[in-house]
N, C-alpha and C. Protein backbone atom coordinates (compact mmCIF):
# COMPACT_ATOMS: atom_id res chain seq x y z
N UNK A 1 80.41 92.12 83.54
CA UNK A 1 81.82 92.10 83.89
C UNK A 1 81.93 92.04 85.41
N UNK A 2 82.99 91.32 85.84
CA UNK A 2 82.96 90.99 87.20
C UNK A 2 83.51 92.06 88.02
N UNK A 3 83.07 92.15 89.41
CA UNK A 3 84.22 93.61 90.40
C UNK A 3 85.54 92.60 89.99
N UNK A 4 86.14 93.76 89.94
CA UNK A 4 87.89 93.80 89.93
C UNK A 4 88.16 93.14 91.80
N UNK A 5 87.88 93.76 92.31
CA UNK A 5 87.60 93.74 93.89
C UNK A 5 87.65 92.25 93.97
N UNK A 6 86.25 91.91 93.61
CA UNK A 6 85.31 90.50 94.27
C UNK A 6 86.57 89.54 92.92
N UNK A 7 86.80 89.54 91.62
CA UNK A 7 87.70 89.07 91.07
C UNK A 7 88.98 88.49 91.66
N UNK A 8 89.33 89.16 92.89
CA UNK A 8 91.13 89.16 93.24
C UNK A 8 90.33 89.26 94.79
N UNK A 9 89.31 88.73 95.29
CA UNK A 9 89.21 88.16 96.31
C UNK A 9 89.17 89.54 97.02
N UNK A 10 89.22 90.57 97.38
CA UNK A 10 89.57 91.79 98.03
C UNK A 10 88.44 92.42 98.63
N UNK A 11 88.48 92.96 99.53
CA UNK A 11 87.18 93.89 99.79
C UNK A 11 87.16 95.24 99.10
N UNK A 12 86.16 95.36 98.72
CA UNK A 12 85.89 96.91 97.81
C UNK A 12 85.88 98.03 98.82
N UNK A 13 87.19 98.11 98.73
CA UNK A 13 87.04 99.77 99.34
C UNK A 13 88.36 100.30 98.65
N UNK A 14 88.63 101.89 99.22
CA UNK A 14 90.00 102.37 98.81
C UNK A 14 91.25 101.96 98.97
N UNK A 15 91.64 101.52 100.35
CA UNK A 15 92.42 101.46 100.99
C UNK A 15 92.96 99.71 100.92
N UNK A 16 93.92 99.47 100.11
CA UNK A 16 94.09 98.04 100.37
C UNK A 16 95.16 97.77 100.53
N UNK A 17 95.48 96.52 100.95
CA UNK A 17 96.78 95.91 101.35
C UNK A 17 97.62 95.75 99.72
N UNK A 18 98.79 96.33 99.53
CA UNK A 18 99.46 95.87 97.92
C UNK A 18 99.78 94.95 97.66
N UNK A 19 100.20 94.51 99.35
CA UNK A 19 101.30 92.93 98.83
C UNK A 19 99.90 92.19 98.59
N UNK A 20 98.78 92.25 99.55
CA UNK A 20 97.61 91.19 99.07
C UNK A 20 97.21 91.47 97.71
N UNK A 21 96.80 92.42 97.15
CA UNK A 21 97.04 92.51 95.48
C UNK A 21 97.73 91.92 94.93
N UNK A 22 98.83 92.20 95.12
CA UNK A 22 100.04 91.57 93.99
C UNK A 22 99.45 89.68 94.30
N UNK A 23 99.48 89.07 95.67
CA UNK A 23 99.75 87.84 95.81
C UNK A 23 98.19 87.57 95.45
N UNK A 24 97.20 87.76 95.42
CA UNK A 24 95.83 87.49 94.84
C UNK A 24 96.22 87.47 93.29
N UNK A 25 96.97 88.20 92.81
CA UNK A 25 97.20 88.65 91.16
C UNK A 25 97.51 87.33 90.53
N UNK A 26 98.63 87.15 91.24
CA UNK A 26 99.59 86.28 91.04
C UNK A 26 99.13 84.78 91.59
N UNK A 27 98.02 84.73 92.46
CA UNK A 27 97.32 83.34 92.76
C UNK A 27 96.40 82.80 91.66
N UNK A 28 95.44 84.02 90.99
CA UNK A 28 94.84 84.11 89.81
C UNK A 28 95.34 83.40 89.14
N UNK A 29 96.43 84.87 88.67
CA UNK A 29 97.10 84.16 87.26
C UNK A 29 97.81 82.73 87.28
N UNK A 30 98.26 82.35 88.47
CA UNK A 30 98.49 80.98 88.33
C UNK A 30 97.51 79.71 88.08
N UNK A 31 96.32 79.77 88.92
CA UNK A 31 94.88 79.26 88.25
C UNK A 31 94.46 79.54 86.81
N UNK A 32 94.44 80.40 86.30
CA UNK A 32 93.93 80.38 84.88
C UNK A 32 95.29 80.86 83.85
N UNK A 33 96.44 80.44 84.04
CA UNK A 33 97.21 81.02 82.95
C UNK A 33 96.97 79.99 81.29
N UNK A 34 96.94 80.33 80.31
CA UNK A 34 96.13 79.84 79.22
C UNK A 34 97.33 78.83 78.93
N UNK A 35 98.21 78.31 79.42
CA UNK A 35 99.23 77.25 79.01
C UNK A 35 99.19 76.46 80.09
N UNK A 36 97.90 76.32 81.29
CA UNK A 36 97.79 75.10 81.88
C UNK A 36 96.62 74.68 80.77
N UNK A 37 95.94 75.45 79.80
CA UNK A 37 94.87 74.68 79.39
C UNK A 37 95.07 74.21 78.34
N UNK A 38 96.15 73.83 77.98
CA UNK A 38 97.19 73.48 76.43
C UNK A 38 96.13 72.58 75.74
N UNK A 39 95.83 71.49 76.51
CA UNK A 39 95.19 70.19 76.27
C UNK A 39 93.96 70.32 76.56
N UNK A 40 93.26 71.18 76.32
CA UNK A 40 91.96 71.50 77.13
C UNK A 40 91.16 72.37 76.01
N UNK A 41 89.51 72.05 75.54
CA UNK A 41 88.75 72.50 74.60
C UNK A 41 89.03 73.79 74.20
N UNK A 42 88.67 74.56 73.00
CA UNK A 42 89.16 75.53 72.69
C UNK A 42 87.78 76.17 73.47
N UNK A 43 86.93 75.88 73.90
CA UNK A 43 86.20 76.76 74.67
C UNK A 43 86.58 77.57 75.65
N UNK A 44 87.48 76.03 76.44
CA UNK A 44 88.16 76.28 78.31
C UNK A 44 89.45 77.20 77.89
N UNK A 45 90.42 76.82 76.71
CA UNK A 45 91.47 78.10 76.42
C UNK A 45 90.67 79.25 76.31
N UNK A 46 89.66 79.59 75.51
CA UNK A 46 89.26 81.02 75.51
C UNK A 46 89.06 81.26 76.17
N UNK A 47 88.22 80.83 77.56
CA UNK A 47 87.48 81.51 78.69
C UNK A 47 88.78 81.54 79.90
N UNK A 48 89.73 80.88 79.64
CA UNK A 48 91.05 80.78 80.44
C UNK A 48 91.86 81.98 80.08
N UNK A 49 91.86 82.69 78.91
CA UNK A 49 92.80 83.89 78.30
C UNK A 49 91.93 84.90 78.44
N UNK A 50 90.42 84.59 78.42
CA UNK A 50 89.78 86.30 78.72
C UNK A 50 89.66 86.17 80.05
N UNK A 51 89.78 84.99 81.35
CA UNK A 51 90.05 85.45 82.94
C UNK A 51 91.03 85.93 83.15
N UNK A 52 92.54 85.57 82.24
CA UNK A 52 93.65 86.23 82.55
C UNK A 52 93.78 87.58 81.86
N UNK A 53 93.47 88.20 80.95
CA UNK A 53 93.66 89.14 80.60
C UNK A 53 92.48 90.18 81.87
N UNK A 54 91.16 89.52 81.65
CA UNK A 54 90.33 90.43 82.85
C UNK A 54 91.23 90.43 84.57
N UNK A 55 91.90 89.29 84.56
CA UNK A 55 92.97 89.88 85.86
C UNK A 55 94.16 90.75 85.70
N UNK A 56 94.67 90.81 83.85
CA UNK A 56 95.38 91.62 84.42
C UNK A 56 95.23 93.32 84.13
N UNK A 57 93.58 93.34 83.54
CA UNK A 57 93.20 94.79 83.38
C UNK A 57 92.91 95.10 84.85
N UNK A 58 92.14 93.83 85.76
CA UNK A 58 92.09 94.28 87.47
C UNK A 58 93.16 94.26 88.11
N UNK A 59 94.36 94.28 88.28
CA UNK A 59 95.43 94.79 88.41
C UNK A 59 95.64 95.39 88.18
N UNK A 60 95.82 95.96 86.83
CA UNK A 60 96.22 97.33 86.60
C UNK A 60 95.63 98.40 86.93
N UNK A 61 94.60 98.31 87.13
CA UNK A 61 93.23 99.49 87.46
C UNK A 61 93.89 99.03 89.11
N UNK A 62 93.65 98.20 89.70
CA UNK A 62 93.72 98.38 91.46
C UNK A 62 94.94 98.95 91.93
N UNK A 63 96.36 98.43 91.47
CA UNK A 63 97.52 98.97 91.57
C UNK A 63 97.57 100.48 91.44
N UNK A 64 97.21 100.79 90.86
CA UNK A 64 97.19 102.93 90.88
C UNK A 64 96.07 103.10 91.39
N UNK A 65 96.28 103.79 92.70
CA UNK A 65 95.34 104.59 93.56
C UNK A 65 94.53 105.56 92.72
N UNK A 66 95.19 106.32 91.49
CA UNK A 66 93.75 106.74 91.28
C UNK A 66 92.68 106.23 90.72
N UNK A 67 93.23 105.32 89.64
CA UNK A 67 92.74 104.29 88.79
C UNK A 67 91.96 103.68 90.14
N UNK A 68 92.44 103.23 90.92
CA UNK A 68 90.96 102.19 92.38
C UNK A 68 90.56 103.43 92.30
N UNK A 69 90.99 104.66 92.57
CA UNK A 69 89.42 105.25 93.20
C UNK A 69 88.40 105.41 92.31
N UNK A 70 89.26 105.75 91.05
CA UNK A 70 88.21 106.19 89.59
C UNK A 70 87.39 105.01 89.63
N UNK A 71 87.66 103.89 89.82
CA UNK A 71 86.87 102.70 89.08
C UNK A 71 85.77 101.97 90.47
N UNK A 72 86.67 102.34 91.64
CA UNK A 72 85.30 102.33 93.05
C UNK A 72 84.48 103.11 93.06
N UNK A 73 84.38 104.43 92.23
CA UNK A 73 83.36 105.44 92.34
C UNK A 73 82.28 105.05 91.47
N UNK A 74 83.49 104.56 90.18
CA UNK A 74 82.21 104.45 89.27
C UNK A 74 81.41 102.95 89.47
N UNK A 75 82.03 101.94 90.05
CA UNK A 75 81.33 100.94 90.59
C UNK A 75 79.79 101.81 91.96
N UNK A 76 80.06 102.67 92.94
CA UNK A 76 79.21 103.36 93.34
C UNK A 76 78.68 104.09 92.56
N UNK A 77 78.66 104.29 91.48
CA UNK A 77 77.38 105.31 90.75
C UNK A 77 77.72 106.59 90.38
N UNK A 78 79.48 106.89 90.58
CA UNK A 78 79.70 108.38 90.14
C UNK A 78 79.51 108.67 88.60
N UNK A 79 79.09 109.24 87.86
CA UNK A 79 79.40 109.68 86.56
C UNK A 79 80.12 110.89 86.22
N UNK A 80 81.44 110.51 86.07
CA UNK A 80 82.52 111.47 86.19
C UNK A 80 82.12 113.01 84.51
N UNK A 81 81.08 112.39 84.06
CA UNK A 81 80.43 113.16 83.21
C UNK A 81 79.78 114.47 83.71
N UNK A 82 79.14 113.61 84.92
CA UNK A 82 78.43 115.35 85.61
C UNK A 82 79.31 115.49 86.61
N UNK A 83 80.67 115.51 86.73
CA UNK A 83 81.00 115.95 88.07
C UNK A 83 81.97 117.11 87.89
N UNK A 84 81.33 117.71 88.15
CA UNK A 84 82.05 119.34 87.74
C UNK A 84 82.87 119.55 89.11
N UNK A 85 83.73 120.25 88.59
CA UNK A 85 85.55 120.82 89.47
C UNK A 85 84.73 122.24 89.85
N UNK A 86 85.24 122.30 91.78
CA UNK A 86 85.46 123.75 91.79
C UNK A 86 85.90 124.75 91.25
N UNK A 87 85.40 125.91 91.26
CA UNK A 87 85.89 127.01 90.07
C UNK A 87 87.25 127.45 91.10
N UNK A 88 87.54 127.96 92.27
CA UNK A 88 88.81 128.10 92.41
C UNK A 88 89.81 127.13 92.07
N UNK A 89 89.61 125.87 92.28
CA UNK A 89 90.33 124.93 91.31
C UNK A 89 90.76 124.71 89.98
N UNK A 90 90.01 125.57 89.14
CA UNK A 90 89.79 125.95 88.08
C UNK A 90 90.72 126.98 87.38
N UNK A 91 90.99 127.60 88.73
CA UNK A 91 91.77 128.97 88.55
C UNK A 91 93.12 128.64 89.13
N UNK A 92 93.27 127.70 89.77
CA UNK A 92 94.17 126.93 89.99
C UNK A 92 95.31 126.47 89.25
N UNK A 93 94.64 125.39 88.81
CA UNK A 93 94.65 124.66 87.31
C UNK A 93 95.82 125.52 86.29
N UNK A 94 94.74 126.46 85.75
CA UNK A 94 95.29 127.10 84.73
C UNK A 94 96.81 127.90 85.26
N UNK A 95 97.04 128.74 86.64
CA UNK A 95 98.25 128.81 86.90
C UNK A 95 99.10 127.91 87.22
N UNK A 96 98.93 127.06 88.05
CA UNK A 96 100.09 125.62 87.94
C UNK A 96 100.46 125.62 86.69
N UNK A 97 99.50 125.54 85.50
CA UNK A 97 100.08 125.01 84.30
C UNK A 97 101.06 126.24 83.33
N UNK A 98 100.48 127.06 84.02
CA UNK A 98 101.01 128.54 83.20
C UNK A 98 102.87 128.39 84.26
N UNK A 99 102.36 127.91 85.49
CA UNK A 99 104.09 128.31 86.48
C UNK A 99 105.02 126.89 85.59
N UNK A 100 104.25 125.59 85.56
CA UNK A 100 104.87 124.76 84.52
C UNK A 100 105.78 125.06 83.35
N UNK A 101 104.88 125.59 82.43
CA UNK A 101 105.03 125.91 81.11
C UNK A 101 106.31 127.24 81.26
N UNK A 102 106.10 127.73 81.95
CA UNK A 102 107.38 129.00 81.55
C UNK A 102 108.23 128.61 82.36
N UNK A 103 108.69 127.63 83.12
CA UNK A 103 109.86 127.16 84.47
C UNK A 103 110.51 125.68 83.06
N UNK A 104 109.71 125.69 82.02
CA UNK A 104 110.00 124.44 81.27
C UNK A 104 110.31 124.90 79.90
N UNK A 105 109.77 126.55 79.11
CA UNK A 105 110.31 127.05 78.28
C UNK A 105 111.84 127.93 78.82
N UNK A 106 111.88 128.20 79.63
CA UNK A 106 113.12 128.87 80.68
C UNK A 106 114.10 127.43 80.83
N UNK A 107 114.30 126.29 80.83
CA UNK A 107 114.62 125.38 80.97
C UNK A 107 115.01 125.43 82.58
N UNK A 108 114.31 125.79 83.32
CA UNK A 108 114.61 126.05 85.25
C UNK A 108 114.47 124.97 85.59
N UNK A 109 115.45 124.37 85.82
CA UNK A 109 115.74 122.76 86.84
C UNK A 109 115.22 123.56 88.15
N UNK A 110 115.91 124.70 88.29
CA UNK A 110 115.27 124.72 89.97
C UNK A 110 113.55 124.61 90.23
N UNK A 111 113.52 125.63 89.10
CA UNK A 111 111.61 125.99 89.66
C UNK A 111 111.03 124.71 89.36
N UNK A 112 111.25 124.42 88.06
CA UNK A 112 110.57 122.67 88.14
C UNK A 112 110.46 121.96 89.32
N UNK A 113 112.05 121.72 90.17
CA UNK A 113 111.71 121.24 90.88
C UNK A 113 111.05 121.92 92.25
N UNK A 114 111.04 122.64 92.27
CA UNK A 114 110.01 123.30 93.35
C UNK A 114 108.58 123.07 93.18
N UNK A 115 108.32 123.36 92.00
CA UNK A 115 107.01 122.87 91.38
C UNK A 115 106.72 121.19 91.57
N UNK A 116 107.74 120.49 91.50
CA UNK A 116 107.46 119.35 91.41
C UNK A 116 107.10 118.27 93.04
N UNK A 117 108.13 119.27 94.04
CA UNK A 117 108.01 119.26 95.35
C UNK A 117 106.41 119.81 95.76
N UNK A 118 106.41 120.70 95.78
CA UNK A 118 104.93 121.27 95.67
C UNK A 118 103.88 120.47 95.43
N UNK A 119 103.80 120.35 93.87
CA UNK A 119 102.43 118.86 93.53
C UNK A 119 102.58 117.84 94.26
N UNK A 120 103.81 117.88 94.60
CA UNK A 120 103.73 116.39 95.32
C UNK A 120 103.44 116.17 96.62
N UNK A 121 103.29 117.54 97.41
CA UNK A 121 102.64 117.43 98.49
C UNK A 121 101.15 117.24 98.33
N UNK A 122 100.53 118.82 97.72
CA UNK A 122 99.12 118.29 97.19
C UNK A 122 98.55 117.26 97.17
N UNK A 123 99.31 116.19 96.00
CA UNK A 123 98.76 115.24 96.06
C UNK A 123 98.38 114.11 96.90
N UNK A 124 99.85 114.63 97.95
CA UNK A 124 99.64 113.58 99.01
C UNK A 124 98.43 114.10 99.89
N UNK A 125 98.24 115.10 100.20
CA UNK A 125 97.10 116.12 101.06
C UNK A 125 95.66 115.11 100.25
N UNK A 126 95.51 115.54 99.01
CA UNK A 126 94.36 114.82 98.41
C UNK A 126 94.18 113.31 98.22
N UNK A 127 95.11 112.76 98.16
CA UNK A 127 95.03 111.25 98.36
C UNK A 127 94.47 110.88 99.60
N UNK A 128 95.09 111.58 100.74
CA UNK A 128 94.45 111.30 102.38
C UNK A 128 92.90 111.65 102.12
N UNK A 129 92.65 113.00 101.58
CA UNK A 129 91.33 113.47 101.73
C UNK A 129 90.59 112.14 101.19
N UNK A 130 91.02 111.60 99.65
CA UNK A 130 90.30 111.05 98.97
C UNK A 130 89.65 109.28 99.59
N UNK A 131 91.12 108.97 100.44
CA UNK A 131 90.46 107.98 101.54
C UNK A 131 89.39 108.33 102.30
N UNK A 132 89.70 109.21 102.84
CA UNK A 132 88.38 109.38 104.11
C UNK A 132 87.50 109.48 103.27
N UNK A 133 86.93 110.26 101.81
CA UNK A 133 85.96 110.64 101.47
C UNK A 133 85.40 108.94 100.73
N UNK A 134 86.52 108.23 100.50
CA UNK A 134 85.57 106.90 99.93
C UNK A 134 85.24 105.91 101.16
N UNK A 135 86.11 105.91 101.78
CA UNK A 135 85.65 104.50 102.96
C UNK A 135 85.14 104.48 104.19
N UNK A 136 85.51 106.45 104.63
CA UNK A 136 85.30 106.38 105.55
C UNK A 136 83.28 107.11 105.67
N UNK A 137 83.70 108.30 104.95
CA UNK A 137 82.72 109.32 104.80
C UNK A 137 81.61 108.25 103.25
N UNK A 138 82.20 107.91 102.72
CA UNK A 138 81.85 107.15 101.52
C UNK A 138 80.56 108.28 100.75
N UNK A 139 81.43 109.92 100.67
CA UNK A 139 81.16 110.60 99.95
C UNK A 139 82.04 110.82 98.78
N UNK A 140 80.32 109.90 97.72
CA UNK A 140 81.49 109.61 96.37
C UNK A 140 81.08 110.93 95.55
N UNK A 141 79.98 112.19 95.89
CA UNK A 141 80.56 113.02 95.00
C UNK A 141 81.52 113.98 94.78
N UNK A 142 81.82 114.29 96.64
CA UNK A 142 83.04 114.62 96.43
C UNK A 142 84.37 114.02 95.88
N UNK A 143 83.97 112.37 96.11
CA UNK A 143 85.80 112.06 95.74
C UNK A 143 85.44 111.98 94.29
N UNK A 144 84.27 111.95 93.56
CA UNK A 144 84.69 112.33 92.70
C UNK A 144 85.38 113.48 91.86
N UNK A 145 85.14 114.33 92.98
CA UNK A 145 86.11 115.89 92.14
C UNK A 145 87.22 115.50 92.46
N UNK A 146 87.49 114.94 93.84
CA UNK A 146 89.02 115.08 94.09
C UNK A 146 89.95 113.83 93.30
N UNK A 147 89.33 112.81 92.77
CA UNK A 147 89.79 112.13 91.91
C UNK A 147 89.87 112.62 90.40
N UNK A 148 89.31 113.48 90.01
CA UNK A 148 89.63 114.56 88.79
C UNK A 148 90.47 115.53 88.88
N UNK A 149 90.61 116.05 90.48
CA UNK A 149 91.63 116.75 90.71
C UNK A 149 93.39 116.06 90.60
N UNK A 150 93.02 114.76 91.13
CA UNK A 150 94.59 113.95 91.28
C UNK A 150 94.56 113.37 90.03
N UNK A 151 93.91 112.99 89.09
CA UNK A 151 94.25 113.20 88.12
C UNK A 151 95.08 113.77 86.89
N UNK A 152 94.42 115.58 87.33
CA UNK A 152 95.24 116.87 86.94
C UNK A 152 96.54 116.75 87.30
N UNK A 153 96.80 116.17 88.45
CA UNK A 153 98.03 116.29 89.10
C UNK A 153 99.54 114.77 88.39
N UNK A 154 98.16 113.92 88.40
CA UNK A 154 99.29 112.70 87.75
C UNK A 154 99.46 113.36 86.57
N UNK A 155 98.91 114.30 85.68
CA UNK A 155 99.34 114.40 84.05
C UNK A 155 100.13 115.87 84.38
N UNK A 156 100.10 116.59 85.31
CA UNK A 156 101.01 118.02 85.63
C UNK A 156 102.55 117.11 86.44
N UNK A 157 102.38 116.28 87.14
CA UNK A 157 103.26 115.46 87.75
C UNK A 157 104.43 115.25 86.35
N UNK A 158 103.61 114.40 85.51
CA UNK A 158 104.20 113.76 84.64
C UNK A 158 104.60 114.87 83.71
N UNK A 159 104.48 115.78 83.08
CA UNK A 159 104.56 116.88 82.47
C UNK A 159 106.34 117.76 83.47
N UNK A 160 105.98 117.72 84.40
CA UNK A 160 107.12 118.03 85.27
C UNK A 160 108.36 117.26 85.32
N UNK A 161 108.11 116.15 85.67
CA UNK A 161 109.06 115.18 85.47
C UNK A 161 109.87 114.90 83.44
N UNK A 162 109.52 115.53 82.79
CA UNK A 162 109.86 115.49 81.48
C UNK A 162 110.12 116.41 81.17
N UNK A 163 109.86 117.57 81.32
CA UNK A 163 110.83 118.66 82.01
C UNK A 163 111.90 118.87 82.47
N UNK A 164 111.97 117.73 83.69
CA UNK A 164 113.03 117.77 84.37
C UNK A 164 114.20 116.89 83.39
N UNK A 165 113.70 115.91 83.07
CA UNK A 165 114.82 115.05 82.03
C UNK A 165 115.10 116.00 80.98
N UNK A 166 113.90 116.68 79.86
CA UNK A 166 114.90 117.71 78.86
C UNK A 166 115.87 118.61 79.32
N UNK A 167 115.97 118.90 81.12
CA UNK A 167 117.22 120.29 80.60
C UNK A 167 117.88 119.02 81.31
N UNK A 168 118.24 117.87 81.63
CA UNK A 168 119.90 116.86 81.50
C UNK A 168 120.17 116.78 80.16
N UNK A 169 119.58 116.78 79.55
CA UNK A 169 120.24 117.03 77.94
C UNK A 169 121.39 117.69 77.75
């Protein structure tokens, strides 16, 4: 399977330009969309619908920052199998989700959103970290925790935000 990266023309690192994504995406898909190959062997249609579908799984993976980092690490060799989370993180974890869970059985628009202000700094704090640690430092076992960590955070993010829509009910 080809880099997503080297696929959409890009250099493999964290940090990329979006609009050049999107307009590489969209240069792709205009080269291989499977209805220029109407008239064309059923070989060249198949191999024309699995380049476009493989551009638009590399899009979708490059477009979400964590998704690039998850999938640049594991292109470097991380195996998110052995990469074990700090234990204060750990302890972490479990209260965020415990301050979640009762600000969301309480139906608290406020604390939610405090909570939700909150992660969302974090995450921005760890997203910075998680640059320096891939492109600059190009220490991928740390970004691999901290990409398990922002992880935690896109599914506590999202958990918050649905929260916040049940008490407009």
């Amino acid at each position: 399977m080809p880099n997503f990266f080297t696929l959409l023309g890009l250099t493999t690192t964290f940090a990329i330009d979006t609009q050049e994504l999107d307009d590489a995406y969209h240069a792709l898909q205009r080269r291989v969309h499977p209805d220029k190959f109407a008239n064309s062997s059923s070989g060249e249609q198949r191999q024309a619908a699995q380049l476009a579908c493989l551009a638009n799984e590399a899009y979708r993976t490059l477009k979400q920052p964590v998704q690039r980092a998850r999938y640049l690490a594991e292109l470097r060799g991380v195996d998110f199998n052995d990469c074990a989370l700090p234990q204060d993180f750990l302890f972490t974890q479990l209260n965020l989700r415990e301050a979640v869970q009762k600000a969301k059985v309480a139906a608290d628009r406020s604390k939610l959103t405090e909570l939700k202000s909150s992660l969302q700094k974090e995450y921005s704090e760890l997203h910075a970290r998680l640059a320096g640690q891939l492109d600059e430092k190009q220490d991928n076992a740390r970004a691999g925790q901290t990409i398990l960590i922002l992880q935690f955070f896109n599914k506590l993010l999202a958990e918050v935000d649905d929260a916040l829509l049940e008490t407009e009910r």
